[in-house]
PDB file of N, CA and C in Angstrom:
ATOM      1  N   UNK A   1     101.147 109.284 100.320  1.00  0.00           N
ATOM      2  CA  UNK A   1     100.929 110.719 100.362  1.00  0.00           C
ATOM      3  C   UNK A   1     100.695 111.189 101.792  1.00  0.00           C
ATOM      4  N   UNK A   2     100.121 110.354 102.852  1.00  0.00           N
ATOM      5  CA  UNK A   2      99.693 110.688 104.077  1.00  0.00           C
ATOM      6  C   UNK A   2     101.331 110.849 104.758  1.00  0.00           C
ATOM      7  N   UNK A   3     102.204 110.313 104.390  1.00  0.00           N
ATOM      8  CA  UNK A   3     103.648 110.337 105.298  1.00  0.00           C
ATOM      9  C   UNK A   3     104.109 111.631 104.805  1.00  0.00           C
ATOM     10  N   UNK A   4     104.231 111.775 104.049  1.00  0.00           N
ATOM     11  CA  UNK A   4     104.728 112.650 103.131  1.00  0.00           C
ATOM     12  C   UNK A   4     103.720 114.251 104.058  1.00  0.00           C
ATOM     13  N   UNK A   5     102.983 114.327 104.232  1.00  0.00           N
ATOM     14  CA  UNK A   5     102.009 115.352 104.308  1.00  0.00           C
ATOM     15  C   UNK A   5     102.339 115.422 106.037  1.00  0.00           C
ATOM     16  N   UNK A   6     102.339 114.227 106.823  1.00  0.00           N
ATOM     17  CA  UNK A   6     102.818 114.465 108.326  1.00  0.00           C
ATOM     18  C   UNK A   6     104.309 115.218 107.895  1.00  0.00           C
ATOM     19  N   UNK A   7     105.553 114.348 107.214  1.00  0.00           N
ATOM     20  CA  UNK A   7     106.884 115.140 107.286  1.00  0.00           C
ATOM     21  C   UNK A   7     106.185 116.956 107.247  1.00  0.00           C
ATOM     22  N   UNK A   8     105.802 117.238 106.447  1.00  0.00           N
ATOM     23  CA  UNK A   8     105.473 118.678 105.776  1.00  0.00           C
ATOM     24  C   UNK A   8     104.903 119.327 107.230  1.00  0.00           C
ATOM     25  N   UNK A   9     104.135 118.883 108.315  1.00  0.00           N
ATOM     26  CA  UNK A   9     103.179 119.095 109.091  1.00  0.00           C
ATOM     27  C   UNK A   9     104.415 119.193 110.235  1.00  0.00           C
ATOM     28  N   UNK A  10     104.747 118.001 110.239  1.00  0.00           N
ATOM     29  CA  UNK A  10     106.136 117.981 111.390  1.00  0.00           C
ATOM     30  C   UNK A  10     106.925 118.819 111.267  1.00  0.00           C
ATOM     31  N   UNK A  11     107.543 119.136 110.122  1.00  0.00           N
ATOM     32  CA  UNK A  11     108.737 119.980 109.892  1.00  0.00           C
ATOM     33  C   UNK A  11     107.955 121.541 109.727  1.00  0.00           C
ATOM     34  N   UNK A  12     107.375 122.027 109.403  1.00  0.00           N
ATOM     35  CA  UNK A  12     106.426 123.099 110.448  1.00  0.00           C
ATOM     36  C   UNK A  12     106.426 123.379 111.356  1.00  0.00           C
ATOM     37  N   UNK A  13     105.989 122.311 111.796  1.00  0.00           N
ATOM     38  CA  UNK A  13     105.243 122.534 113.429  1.00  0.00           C
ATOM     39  C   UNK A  13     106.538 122.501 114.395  1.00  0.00           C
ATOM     40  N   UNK A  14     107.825 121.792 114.006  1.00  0.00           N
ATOM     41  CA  UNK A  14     109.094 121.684 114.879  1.00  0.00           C
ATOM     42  C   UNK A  14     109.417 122.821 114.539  1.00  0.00           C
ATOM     43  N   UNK A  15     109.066 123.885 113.284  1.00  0.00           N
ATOM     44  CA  UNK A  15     110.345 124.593 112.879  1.00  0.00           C
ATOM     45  C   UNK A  15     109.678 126.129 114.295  1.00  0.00           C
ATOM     46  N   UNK A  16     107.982 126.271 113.932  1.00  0.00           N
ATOM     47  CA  UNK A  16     107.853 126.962 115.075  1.00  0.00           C
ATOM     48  C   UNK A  16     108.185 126.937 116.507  1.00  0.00           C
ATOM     49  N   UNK A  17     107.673 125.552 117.093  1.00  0.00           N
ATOM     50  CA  UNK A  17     107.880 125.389 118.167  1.00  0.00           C
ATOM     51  C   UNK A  17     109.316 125.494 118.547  1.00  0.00           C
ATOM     52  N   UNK A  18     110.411 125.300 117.551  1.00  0.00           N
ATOM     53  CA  UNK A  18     111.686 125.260 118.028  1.00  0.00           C
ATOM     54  C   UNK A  18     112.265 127.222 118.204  1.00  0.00           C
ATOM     55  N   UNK A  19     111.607 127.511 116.937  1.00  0.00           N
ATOM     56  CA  UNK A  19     111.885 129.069 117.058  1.00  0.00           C
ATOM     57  C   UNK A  19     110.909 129.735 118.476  1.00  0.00           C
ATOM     58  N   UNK A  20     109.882 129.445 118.451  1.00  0.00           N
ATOM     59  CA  UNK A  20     109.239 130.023 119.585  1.00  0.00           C
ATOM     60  C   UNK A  20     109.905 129.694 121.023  1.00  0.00           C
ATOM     61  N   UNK A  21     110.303 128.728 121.181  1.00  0.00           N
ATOM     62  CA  UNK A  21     110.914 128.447 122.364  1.00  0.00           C
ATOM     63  C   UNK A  21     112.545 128.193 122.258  1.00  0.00           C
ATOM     64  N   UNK A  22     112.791 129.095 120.932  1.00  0.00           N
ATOM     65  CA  UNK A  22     114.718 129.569 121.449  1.00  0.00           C
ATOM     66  C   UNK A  22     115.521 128.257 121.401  1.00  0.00           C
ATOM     67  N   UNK A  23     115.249 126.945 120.791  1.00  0.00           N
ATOM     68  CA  UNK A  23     116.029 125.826 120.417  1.00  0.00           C
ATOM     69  C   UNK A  23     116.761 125.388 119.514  1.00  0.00           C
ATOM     70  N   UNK A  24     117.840 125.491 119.508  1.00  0.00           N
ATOM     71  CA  UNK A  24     118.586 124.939 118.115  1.00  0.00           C
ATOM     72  C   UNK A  24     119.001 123.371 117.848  1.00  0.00           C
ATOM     73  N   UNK A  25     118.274 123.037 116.979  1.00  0.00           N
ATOM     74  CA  UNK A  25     118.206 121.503 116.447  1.00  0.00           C
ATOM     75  C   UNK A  25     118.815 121.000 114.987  1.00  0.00           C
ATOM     76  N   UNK A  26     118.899 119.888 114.723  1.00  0.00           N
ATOM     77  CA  UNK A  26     118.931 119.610 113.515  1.00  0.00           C
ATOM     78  C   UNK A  26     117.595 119.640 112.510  1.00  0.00           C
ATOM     79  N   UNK A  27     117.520 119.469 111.813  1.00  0.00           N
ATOM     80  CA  UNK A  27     116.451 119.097 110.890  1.00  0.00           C
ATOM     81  C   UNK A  27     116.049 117.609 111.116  1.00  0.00           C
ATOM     82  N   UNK A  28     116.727 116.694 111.285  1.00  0.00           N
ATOM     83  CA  UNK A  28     116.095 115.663 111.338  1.00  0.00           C
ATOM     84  C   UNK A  28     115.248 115.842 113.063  1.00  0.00           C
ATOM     85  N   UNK A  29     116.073 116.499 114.281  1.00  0.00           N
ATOM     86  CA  UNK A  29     115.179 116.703 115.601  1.00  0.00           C
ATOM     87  C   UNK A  29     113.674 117.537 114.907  1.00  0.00           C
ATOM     88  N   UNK A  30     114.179 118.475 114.139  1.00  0.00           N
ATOM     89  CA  UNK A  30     113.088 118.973 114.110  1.00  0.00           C
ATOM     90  C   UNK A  30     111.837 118.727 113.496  1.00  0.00           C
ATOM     91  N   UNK A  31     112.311 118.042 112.676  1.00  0.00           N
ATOM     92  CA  UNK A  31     110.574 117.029 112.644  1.00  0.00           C
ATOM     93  C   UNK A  31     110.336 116.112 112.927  1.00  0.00           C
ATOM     94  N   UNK A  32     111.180 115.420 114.120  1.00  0.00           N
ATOM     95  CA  UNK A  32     110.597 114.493 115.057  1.00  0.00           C
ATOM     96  C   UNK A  32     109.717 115.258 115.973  1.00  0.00           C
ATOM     97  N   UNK A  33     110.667 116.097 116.296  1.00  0.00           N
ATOM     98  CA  UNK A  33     109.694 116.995 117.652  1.00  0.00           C
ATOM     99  C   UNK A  33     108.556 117.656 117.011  1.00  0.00           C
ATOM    100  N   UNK A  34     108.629 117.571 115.698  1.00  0.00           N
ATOM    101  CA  UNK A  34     107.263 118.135 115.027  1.00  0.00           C
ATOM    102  C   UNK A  34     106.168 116.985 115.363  1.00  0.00           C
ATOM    103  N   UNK A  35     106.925 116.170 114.627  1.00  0.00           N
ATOM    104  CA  UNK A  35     105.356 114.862 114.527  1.00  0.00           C
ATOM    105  C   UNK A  35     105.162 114.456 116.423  1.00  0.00           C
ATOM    106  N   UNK A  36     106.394 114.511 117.064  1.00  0.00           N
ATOM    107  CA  UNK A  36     105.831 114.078 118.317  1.00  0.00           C
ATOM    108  C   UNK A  36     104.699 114.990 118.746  1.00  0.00           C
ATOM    109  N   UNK A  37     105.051 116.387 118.822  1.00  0.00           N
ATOM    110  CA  UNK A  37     104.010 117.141 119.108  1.00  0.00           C
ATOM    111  C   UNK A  37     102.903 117.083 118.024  1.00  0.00           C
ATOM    112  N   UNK A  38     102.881 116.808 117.193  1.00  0.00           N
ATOM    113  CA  UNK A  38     101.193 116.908 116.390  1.00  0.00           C
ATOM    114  C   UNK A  38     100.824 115.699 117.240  1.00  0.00           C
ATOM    115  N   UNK A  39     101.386 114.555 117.519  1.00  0.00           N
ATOM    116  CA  UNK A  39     100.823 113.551 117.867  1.00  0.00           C
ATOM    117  C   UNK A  39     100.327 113.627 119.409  1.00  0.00           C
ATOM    118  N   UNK A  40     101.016 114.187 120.279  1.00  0.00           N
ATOM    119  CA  UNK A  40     100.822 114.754 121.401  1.00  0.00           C
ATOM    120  C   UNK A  40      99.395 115.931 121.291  1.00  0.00           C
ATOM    121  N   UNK A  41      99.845 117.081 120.336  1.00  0.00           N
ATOM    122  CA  UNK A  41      98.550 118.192 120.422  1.00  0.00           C
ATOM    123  C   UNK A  41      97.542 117.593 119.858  1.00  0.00           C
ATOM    124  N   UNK A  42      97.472 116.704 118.495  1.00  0.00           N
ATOM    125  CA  UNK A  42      96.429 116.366 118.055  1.00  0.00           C
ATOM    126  C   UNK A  42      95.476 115.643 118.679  1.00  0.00           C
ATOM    127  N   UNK A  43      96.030 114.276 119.432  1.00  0.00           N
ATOM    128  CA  UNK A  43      95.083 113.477 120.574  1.00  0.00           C
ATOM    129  C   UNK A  43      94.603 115.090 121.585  1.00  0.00           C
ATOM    130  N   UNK A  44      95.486 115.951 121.810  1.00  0.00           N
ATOM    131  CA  UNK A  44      94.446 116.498 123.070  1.00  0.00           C
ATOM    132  C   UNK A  44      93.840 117.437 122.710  1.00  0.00           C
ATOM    133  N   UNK A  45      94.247 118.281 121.676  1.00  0.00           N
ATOM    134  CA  UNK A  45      93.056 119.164 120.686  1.00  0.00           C
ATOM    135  C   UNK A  45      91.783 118.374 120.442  1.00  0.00           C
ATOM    136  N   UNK A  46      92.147 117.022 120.047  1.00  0.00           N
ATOM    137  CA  UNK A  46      90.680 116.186 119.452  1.00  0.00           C
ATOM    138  C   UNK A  46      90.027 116.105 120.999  1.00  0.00           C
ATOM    139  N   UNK A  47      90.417 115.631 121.851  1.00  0.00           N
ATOM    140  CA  UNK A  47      89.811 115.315 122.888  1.00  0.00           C
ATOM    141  C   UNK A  47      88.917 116.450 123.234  1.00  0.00           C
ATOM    142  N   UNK A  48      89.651 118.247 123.625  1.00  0.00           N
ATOM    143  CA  UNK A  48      88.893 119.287 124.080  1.00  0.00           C
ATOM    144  C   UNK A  48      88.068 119.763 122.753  1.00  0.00           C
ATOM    145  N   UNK A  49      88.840 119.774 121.618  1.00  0.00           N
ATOM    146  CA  UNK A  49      87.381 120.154 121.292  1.00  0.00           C
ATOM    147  C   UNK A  49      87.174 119.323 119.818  1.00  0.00           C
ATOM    148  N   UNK A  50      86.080 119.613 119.242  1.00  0.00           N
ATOM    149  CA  UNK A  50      85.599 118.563 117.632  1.00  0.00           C
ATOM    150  C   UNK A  50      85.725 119.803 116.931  1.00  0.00           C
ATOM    151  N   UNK A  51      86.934 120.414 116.843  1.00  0.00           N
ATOM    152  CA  UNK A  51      87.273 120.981 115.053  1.00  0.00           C
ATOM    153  C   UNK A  51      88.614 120.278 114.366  1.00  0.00           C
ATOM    154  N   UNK A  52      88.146 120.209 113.290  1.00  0.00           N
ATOM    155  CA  UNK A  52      89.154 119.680 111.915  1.00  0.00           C
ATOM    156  C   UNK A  52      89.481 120.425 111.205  1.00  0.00           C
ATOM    157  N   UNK A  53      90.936 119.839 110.437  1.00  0.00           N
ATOM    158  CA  UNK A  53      90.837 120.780 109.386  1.00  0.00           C
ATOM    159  C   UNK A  53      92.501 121.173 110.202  1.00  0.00           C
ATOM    160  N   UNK A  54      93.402 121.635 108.670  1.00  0.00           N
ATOM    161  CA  UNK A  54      94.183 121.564 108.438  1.00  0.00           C
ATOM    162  C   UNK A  54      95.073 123.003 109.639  1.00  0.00           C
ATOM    163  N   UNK A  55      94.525 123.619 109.818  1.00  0.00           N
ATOM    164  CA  UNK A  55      94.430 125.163 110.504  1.00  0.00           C
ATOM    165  C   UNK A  55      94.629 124.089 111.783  1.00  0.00           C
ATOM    166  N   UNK A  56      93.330 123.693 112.154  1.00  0.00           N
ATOM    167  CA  UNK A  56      93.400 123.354 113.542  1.00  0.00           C
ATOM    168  C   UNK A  56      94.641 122.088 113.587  1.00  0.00           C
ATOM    169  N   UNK A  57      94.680 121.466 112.744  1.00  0.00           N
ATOM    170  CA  UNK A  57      95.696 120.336 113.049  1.00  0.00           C
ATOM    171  C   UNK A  57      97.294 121.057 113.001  1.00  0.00           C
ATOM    172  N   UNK A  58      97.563 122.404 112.642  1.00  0.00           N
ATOM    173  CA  UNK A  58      99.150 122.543 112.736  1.00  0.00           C
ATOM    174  C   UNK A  58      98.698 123.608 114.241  1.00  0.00           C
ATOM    175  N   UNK A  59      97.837 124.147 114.328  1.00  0.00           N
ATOM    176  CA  UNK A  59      97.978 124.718 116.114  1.00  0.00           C
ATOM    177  C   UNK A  59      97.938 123.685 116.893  1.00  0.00           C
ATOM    178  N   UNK A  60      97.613 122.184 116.846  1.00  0.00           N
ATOM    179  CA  UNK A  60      97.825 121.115 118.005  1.00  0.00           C
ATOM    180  C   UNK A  60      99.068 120.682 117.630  1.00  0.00           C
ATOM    181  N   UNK A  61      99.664 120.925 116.919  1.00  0.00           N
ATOM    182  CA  UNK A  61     101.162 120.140 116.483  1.00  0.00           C
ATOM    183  C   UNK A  61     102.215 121.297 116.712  1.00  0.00           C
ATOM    184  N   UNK A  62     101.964 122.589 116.849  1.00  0.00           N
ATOM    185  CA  UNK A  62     102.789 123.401 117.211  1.00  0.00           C
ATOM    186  C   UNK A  62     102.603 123.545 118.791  1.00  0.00           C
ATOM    187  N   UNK A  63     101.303 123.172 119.080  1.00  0.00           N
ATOM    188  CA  UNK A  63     100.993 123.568 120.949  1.00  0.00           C
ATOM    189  C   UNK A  63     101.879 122.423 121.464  1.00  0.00           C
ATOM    190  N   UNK A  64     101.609 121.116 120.673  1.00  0.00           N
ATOM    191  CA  UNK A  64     102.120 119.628 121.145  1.00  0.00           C
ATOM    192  C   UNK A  64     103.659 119.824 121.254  1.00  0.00           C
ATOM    193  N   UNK A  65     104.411 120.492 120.267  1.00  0.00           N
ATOM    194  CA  UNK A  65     105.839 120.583 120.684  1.00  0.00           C
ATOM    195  C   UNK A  65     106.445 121.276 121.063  1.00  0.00           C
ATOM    196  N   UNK A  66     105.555 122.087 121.137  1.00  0.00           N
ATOM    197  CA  UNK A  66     106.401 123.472 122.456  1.00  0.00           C
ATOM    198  C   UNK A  66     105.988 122.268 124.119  1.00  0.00           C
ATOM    199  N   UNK A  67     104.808 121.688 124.051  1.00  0.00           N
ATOM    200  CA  UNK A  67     104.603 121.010 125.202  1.00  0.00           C
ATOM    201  C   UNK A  67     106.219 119.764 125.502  1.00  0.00           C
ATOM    202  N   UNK A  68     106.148 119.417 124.155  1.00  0.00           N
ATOM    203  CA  UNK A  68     107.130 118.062 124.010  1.00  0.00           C
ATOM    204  C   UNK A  68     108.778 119.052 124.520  1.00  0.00           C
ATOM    205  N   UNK A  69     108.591 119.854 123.834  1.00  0.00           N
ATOM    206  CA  UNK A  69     110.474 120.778 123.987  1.00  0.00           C
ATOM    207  C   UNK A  69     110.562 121.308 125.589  1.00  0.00           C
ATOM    208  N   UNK A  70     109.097 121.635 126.129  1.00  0.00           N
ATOM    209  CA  UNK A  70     109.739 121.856 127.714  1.00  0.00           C
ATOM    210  C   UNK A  70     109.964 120.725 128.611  1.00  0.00           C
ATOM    211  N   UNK A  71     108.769 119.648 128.195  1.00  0.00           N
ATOM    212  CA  UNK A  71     109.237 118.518 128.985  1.00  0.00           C
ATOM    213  C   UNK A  71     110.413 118.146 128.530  1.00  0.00           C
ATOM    214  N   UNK A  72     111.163 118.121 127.316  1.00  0.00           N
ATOM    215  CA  UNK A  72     112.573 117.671 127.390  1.00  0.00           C
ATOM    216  C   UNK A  72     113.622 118.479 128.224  1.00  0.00           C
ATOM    217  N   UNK A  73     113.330 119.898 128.140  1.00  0.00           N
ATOM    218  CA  UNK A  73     114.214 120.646 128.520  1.00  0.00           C
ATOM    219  C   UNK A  73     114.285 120.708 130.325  1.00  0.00           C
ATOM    220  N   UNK A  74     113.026 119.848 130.638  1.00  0.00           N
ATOM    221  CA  UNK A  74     112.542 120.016 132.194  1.00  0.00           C
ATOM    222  C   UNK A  74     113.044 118.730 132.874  1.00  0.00           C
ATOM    223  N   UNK A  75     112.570 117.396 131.976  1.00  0.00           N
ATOM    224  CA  UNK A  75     113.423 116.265 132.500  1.00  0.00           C
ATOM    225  C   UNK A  75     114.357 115.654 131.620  1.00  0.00           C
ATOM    226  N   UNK A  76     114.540 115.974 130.623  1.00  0.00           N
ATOM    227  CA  UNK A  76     115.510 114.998 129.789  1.00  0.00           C
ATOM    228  C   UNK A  76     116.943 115.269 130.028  1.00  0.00           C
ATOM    229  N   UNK A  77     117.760 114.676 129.001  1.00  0.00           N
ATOM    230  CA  UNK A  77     118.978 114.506 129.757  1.00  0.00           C
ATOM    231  C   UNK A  77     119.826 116.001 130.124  1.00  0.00           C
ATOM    232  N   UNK A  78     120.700 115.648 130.797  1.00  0.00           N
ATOM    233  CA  UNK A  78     121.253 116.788 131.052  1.00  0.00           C
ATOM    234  C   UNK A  78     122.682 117.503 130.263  1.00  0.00           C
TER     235      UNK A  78
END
């Protein structure tokens, strides 16, 4: 149930971050770049601050892949 509940979280969190920052992907990019960024926002949300909870975990997974989509778009391939 926990995989299942990241896909749901990922594919969210890619579908904003991809619309907020003007990217057109597949579905399968887009919930990679989902879970990369929860995994990315979530370590640094937890780090700055101690709230939980389902609210706060899709704003570190949407902050995490707008973070993850510029660094691709800044160094990845060309």
């Amino acid at each position: 149930m926990a995989i299942l509940w990241l896909l749901i979280i990922g594919a969210a969190a890619g579908f904003f971050a991809t619309r907020f920052m003007r990217v057109e992907t597949g579905v399968v990019q887009t919930v990679a770049i989902g879970m990369g960024g929860a995994l990315i926002g979530g370590l640094v949300l937890r780090a700055l601050i101690a709230v939980t909870g389902a609210l706060a975990g899709l704003v570190g997974a949407v902050l995490g892949a707008i973070l993850l989509i510029w660094l691709l778009q800044k160094f990845g391939p060309r």
